[in-house]
C-alpha atoms as a PDB file:
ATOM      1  CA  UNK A   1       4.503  29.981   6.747  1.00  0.00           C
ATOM      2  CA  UNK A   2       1.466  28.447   5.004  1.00  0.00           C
ATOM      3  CA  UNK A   3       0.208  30.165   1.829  1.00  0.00           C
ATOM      4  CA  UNK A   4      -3.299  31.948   1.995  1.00  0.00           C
ATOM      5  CA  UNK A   5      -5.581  33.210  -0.604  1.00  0.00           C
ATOM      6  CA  UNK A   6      -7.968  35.921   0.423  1.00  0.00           C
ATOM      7  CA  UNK A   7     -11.416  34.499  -0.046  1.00  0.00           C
ATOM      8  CA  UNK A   8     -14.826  36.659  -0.281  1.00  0.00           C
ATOM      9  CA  UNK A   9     -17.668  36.039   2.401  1.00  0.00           C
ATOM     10  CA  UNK A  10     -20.939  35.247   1.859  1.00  0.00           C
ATOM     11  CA  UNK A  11     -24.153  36.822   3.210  1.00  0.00           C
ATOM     12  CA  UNK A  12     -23.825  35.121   6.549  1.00  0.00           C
ATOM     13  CA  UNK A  13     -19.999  36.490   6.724  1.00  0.00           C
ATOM     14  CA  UNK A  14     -19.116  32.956   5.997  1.00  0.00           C
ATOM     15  CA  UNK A  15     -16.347  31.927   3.594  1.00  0.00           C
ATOM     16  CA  UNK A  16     -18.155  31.921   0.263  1.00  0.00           C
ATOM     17  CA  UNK A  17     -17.278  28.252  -0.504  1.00  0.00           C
ATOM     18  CA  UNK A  18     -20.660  26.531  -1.513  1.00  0.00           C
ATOM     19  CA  UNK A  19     -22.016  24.229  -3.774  1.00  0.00           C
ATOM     20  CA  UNK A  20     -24.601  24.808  -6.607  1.00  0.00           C
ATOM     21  CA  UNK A  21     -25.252  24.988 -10.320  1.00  0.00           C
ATOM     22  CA  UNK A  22     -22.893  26.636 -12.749  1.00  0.00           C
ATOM     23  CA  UNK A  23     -25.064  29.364 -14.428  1.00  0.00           C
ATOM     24  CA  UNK A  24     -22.962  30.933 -17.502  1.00  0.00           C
ATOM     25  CA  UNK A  25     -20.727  29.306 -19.934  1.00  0.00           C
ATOM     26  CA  UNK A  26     -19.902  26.009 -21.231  1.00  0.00           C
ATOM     27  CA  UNK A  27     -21.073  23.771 -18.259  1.00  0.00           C
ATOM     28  CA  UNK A  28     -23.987  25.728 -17.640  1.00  0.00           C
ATOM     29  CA  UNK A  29     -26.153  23.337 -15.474  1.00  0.00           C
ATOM     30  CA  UNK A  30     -23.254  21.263 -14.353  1.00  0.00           C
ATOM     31  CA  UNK A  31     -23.554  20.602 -10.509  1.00  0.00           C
ATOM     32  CA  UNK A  32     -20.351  22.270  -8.909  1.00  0.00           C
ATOM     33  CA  UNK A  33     -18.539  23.642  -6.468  1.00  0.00           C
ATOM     34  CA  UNK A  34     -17.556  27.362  -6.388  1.00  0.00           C
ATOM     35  CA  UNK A  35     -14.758  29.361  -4.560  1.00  0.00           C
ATOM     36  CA  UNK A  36     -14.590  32.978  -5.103  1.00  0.00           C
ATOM     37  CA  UNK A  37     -11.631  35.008  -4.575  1.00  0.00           C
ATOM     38  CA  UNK A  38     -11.623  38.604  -3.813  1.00  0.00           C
ATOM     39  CA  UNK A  39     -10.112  41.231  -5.655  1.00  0.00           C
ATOM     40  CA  UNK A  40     -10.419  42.604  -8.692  1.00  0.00           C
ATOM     41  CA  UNK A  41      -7.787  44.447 -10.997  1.00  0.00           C
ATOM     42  CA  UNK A  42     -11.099  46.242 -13.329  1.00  0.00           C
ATOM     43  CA  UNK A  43     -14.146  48.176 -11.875  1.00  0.00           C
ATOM     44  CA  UNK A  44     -16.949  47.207 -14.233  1.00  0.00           C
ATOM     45  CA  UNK A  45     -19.769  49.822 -13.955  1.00  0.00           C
ATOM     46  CA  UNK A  46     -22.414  46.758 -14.242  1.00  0.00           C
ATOM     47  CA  UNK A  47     -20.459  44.281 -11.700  1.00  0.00           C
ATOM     48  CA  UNK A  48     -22.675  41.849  -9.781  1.00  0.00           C
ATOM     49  CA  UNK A  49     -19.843  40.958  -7.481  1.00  0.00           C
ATOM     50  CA  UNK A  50     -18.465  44.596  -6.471  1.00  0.00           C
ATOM     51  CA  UNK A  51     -18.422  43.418  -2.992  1.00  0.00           C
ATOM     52  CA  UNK A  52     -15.049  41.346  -4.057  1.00  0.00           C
ATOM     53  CA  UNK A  53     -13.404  44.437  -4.866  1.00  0.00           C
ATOM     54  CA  UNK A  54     -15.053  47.787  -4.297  1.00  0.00           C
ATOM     55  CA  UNK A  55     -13.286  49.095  -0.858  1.00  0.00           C
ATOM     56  CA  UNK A  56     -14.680  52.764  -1.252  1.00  0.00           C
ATOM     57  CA  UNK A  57     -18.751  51.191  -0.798  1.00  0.00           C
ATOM     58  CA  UNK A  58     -17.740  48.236   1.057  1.00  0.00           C
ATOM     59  CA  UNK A  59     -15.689  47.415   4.129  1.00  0.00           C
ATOM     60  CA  UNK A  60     -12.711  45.096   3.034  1.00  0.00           C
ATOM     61  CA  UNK A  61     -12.533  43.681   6.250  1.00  0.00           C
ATOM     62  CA  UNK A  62     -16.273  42.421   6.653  1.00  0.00           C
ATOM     63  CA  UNK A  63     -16.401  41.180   2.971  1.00  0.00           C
ATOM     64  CA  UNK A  64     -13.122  39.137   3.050  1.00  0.00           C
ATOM     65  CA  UNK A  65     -10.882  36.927   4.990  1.00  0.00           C
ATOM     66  CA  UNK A  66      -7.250  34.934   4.360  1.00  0.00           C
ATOM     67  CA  UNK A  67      -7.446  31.392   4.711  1.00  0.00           C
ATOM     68  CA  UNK A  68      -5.087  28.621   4.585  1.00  0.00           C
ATOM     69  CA  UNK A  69      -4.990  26.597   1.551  1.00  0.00           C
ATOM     70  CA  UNK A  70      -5.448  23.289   3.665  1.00  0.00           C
ATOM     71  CA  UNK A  71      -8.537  24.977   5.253  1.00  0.00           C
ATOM     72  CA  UNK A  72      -9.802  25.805   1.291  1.00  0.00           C
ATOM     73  CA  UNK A  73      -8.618  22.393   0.514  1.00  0.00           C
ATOM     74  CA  UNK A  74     -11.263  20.726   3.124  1.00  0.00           C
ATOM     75  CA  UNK A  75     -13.847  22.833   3.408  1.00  0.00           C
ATOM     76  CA  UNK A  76     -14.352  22.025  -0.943  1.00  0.00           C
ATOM     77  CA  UNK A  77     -13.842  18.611  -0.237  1.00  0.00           C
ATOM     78  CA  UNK A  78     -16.389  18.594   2.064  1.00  0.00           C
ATOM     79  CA  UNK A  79     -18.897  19.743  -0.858  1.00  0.00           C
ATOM     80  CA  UNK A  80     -18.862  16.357  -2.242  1.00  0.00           C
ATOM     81  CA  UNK A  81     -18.313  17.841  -6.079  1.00  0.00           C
ATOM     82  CA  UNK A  82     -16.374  15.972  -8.616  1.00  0.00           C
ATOM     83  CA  UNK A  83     -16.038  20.036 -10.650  1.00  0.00           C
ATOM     84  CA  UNK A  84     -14.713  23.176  -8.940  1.00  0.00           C
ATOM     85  CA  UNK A  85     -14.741  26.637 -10.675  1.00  0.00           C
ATOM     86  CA  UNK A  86     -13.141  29.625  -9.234  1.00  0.00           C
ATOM     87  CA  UNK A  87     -14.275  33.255  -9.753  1.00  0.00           C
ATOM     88  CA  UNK A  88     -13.796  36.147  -8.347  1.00  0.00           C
ATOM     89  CA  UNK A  89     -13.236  39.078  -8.783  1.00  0.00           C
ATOM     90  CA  UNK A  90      -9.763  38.408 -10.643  1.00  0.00           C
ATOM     91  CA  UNK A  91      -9.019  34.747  -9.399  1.00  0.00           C
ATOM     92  CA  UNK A  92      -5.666  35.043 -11.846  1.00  0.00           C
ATOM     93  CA  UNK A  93      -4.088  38.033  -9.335  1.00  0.00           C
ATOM     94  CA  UNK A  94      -3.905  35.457  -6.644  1.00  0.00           C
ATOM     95  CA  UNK A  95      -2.747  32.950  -9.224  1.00  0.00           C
ATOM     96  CA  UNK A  96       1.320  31.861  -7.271  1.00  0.00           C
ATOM     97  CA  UNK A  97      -0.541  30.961  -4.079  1.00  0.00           C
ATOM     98  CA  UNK A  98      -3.491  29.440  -6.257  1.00  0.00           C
ATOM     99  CA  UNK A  99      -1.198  26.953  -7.867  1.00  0.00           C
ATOM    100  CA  UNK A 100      -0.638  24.790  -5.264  1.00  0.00           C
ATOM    101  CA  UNK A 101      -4.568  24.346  -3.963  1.00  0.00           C
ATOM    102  CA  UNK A 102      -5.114  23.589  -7.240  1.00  0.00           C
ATOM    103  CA  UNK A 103      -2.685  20.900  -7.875  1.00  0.00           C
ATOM    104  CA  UNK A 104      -4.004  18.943  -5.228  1.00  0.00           C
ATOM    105  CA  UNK A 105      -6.935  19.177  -6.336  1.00  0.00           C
ATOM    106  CA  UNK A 106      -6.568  17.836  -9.734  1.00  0.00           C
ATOM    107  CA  UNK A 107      -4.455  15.153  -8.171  1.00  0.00           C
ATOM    108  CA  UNK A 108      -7.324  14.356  -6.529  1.00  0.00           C
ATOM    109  CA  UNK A 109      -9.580  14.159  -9.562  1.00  0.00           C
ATOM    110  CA  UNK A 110     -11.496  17.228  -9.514  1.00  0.00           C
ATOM    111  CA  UNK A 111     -12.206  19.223 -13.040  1.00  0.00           C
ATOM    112  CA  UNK A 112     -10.970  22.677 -12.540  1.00  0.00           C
ATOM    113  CA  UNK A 113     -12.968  25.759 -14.451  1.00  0.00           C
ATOM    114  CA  UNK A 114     -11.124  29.453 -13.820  1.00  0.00           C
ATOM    115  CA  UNK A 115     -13.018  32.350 -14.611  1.00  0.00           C
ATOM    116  CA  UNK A 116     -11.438  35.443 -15.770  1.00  0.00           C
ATOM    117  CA  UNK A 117     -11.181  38.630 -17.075  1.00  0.00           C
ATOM    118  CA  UNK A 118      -8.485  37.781 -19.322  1.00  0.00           C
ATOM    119  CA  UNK A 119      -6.104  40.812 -18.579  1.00  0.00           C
ATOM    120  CA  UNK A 120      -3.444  38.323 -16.657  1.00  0.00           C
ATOM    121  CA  UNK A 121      -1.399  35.301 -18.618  1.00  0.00           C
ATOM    122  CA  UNK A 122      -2.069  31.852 -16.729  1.00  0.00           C
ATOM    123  CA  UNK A 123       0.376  30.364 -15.025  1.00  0.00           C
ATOM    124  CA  UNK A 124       1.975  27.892 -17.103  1.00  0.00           C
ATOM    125  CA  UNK A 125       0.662  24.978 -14.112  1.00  0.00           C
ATOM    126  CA  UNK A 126      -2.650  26.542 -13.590  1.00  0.00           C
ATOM    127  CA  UNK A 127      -2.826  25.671 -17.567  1.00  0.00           C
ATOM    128  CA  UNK A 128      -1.534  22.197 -17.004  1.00  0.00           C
ATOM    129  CA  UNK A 129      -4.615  21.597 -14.867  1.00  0.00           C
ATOM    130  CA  UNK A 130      -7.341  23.479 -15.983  1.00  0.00           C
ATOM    131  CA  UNK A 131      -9.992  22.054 -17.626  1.00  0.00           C
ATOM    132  CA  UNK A 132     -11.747  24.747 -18.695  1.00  0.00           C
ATOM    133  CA  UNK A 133     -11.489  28.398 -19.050  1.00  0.00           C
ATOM    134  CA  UNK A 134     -14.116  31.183 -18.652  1.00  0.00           C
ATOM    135  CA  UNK A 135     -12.367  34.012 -20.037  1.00  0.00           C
ATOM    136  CA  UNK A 136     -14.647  37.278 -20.254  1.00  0.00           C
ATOM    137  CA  UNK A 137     -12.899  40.019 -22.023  1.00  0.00           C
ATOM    138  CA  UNK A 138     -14.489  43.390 -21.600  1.00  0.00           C
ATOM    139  CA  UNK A 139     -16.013  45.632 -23.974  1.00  0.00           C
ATOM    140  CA  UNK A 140     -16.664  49.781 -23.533  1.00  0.00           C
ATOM    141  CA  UNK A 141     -20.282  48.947 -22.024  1.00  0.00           C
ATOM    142  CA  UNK A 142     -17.958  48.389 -19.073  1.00  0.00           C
ATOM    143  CA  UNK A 143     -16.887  52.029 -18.966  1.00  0.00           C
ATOM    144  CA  UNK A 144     -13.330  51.359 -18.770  1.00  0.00           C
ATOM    145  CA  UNK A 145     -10.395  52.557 -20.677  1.00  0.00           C
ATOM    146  CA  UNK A 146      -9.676  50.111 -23.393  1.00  0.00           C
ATOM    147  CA  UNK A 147      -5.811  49.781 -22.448  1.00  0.00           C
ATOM    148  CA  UNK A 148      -7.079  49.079 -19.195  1.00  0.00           C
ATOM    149  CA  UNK A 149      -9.447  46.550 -20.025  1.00  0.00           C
ATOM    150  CA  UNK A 150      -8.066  45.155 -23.131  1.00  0.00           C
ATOM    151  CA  UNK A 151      -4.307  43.108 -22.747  1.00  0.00           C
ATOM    152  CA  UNK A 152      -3.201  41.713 -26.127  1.00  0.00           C
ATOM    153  CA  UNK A 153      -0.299  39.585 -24.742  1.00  0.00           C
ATOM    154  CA  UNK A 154      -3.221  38.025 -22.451  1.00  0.00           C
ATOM    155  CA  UNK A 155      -5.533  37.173 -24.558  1.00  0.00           C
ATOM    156  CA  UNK A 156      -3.821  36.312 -27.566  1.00  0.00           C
ATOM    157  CA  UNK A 157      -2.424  33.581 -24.978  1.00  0.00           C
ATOM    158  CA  UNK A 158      -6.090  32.344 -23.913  1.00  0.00           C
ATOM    159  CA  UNK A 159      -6.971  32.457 -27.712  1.00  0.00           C
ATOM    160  CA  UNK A 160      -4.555  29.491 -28.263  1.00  0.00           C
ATOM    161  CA  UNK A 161      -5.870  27.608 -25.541  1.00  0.00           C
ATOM    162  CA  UNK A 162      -8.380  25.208 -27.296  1.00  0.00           C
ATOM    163  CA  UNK A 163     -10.251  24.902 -23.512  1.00  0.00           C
ATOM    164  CA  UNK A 164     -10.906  28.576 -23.313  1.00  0.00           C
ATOM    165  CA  UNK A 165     -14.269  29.912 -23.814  1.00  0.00           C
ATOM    166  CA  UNK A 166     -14.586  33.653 -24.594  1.00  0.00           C
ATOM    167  CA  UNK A 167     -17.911  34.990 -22.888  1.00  0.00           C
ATOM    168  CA  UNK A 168     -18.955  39.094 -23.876  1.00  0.00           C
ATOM    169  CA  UNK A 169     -21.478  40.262 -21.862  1.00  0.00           C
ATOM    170  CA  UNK A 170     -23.832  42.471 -23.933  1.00  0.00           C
ATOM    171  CA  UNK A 171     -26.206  45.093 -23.403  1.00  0.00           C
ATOM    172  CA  UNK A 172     -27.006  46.538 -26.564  1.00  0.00           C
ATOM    173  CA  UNK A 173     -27.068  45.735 -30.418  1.00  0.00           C
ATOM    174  CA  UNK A 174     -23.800  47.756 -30.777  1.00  0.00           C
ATOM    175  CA  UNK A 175     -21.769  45.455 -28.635  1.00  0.00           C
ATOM    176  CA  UNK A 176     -22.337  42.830 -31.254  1.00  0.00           C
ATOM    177  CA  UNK A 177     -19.237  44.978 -33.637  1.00  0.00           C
ATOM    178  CA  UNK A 178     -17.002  45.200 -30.949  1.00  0.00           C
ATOM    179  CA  UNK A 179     -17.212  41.005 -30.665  1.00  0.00           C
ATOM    180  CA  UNK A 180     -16.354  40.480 -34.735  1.00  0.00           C
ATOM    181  CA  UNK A 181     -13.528  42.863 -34.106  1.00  0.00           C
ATOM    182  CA  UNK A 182     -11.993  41.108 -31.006  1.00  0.00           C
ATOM    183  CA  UNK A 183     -12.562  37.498 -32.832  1.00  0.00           C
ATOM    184  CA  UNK A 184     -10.569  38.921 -35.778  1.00  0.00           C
ATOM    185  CA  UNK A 185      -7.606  40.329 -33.889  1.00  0.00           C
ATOM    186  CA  UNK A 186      -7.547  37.836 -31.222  1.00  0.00           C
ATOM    187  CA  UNK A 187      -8.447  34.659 -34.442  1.00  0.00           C
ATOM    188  CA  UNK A 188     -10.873  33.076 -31.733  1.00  0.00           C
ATOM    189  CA  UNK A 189     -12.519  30.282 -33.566  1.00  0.00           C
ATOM    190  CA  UNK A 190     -16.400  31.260 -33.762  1.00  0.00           C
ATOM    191  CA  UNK A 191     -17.486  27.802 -31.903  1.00  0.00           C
ATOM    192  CA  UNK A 192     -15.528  29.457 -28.326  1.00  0.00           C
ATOM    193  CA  UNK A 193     -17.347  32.424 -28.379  1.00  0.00           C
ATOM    194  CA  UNK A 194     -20.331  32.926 -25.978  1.00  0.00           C
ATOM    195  CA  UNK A 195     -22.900  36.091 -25.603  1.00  0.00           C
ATOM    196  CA  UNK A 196     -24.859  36.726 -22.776  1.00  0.00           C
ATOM    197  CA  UNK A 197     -27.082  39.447 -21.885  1.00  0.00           C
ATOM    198  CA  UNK A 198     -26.356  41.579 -19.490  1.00  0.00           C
ATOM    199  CA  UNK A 199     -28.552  42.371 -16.597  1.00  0.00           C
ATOM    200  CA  UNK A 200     -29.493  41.272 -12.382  1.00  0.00           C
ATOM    201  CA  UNK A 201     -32.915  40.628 -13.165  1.00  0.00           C
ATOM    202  CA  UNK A 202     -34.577  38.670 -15.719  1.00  0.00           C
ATOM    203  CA  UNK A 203     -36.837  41.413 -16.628  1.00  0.00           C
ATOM    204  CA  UNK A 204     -33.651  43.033 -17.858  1.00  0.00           C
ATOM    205  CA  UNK A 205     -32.242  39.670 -19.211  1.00  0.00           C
ATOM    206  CA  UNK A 206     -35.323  38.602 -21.410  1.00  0.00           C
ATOM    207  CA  UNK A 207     -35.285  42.580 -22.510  1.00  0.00           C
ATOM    208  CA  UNK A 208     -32.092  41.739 -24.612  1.00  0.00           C
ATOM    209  CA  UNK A 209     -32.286  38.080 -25.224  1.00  0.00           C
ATOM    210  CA  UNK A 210     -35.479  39.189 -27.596  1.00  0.00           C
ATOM    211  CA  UNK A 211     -33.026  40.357 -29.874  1.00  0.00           C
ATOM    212  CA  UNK A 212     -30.149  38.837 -29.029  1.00  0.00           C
ATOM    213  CA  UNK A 213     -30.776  35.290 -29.341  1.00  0.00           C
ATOM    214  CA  UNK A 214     -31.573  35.804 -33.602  1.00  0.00           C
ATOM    215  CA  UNK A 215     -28.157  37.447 -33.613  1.00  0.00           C
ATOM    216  CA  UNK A 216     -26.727  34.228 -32.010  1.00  0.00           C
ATOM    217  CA  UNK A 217     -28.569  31.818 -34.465  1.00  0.00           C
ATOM    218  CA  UNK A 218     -27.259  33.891 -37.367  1.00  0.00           C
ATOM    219  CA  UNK A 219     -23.695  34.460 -36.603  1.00  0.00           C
ATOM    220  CA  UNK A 220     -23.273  31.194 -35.186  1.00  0.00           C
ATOM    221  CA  UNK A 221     -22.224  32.096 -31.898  1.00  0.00           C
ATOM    222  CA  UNK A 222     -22.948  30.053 -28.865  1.00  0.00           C
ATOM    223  CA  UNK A 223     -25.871  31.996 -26.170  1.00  0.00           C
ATOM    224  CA  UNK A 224     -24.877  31.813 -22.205  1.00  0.00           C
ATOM    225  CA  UNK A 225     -27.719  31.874 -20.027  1.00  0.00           C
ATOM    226  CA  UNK A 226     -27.469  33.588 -16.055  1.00  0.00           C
ATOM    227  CA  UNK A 227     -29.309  30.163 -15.188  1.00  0.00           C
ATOM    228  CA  UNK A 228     -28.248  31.725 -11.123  1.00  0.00           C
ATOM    229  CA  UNK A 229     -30.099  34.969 -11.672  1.00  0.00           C
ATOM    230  CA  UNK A 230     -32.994  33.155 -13.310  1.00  0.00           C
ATOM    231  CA  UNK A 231     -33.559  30.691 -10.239  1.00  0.00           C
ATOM    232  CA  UNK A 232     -32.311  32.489  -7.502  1.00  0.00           C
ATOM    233  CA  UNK A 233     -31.694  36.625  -8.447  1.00  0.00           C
ATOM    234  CA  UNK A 234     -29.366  38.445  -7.500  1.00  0.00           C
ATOM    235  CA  UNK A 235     -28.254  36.220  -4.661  1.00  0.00           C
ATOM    236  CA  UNK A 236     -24.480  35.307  -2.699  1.00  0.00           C
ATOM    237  CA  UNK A 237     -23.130  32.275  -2.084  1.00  0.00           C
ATOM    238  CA  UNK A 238     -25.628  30.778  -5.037  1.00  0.00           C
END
């Protein structure tokens, strides 16, 4: 039987598959191509995707659909991208049928970016061909328990990855403690770490970047933009 991943639709109830700018993190800019897997293992009370993983507001079976990895397979290569990053949701709980799409796809020269929440270890070939990692760890402005949210054996492994990025998403000046504690227990090297505002609007965005950009310049930490919710809003499939 051919393996499946369960992918999220887009606004048109399309497979949400597209092409477009990568917004956050360290290839912020960089034209790519995007698959987002549904599911999520956290409930973040400030999600912008809840739509991947929220089945009490949102029908599961409007939102999502399982596809064939061959059917993945051409419908990115039909993107013309040379980069691929997949989100989600979780993209790491669908990570044993993930393997193989993404094999072939580095085989076939793409750079792979995951994007995660860093509560589930990589697979030890999803590590062999990953270029980069997006790992967003997250803090109490989520409103989550911290066992639930926080998973030392997880993290401590994307902390020895030298292509992991750590990106906290922050909302007020208190968040900034809770990031020097979780570099110091997790020893990730100050040059990984990224801070980006929280926020769906840029009202909200520019709100906190007025203080938070002198924090970054300070501490040294790297600033992540939402370059998606600054050209397009709060917008699927973009």
């Amino acid at each position: 039987m051919p393996q499946t991943l369960t992918v999220s639709n887009d606004k048109d109830s399309g497979p949400e598959i597209f092409a477009s700018i990568q917004g956050e993190g360290i290839n912020v800019g960089a034209p790519t191509a995007f698959l987002r897997l549904a599911h999520c293992n956290l409930s973040c009370i400030w999600c912008d995707t809840k739509y991947t993983w929220d089945w009490q507001k949102f029908d599961i079976r409007i939102e999502t659909r399982k596809m064939d990895l061959s059917e993945i397979e051409a419908l990115i290569d039909n993107l013309h991208m040379s980069r691929l990053v997949i989100t989600g949701g979780e993209p790491l709980m669908q990570q044993g049928n993930l393997r193989e799409l993404l094999v072939n796809l580095y085989n076939k020269g793409y750079s792979l970016e995951i994007e995660t929440n860093g509560t589930i270890q990589p697979d030890s070939i999803l590590v062999e061909v990953t270029e980069f990692w997006n790992v967003s760890p997250k803090m109490s402005n989520s409103l989550l328990d911290f066992n639930v949210r926080i998973r030392n054996n997880a993290l401590k492994e994307f902390a020895k990855l030298p292509n992991a990025y750590f990106k906290f998403v922050i909302q007020d000046s208190a968040d900034i403690a809770e990031v020097k504690k979780m570099i110091d227990v997790f020893r990730i090297p100050k040059e990984r770490i990224f801070l980006m505002p929280q926020g769906n609007t840029m009202a909200l965005i520019n709100r906190i970047n007025y203080w938070l950009l002198p924090i970054c310049v300070s501490e040294g930490y790297r600033y992540s933009p939402r370059l998606h919710i600054a050209l397009w809003e709060d917008q699927r499939g973009r």
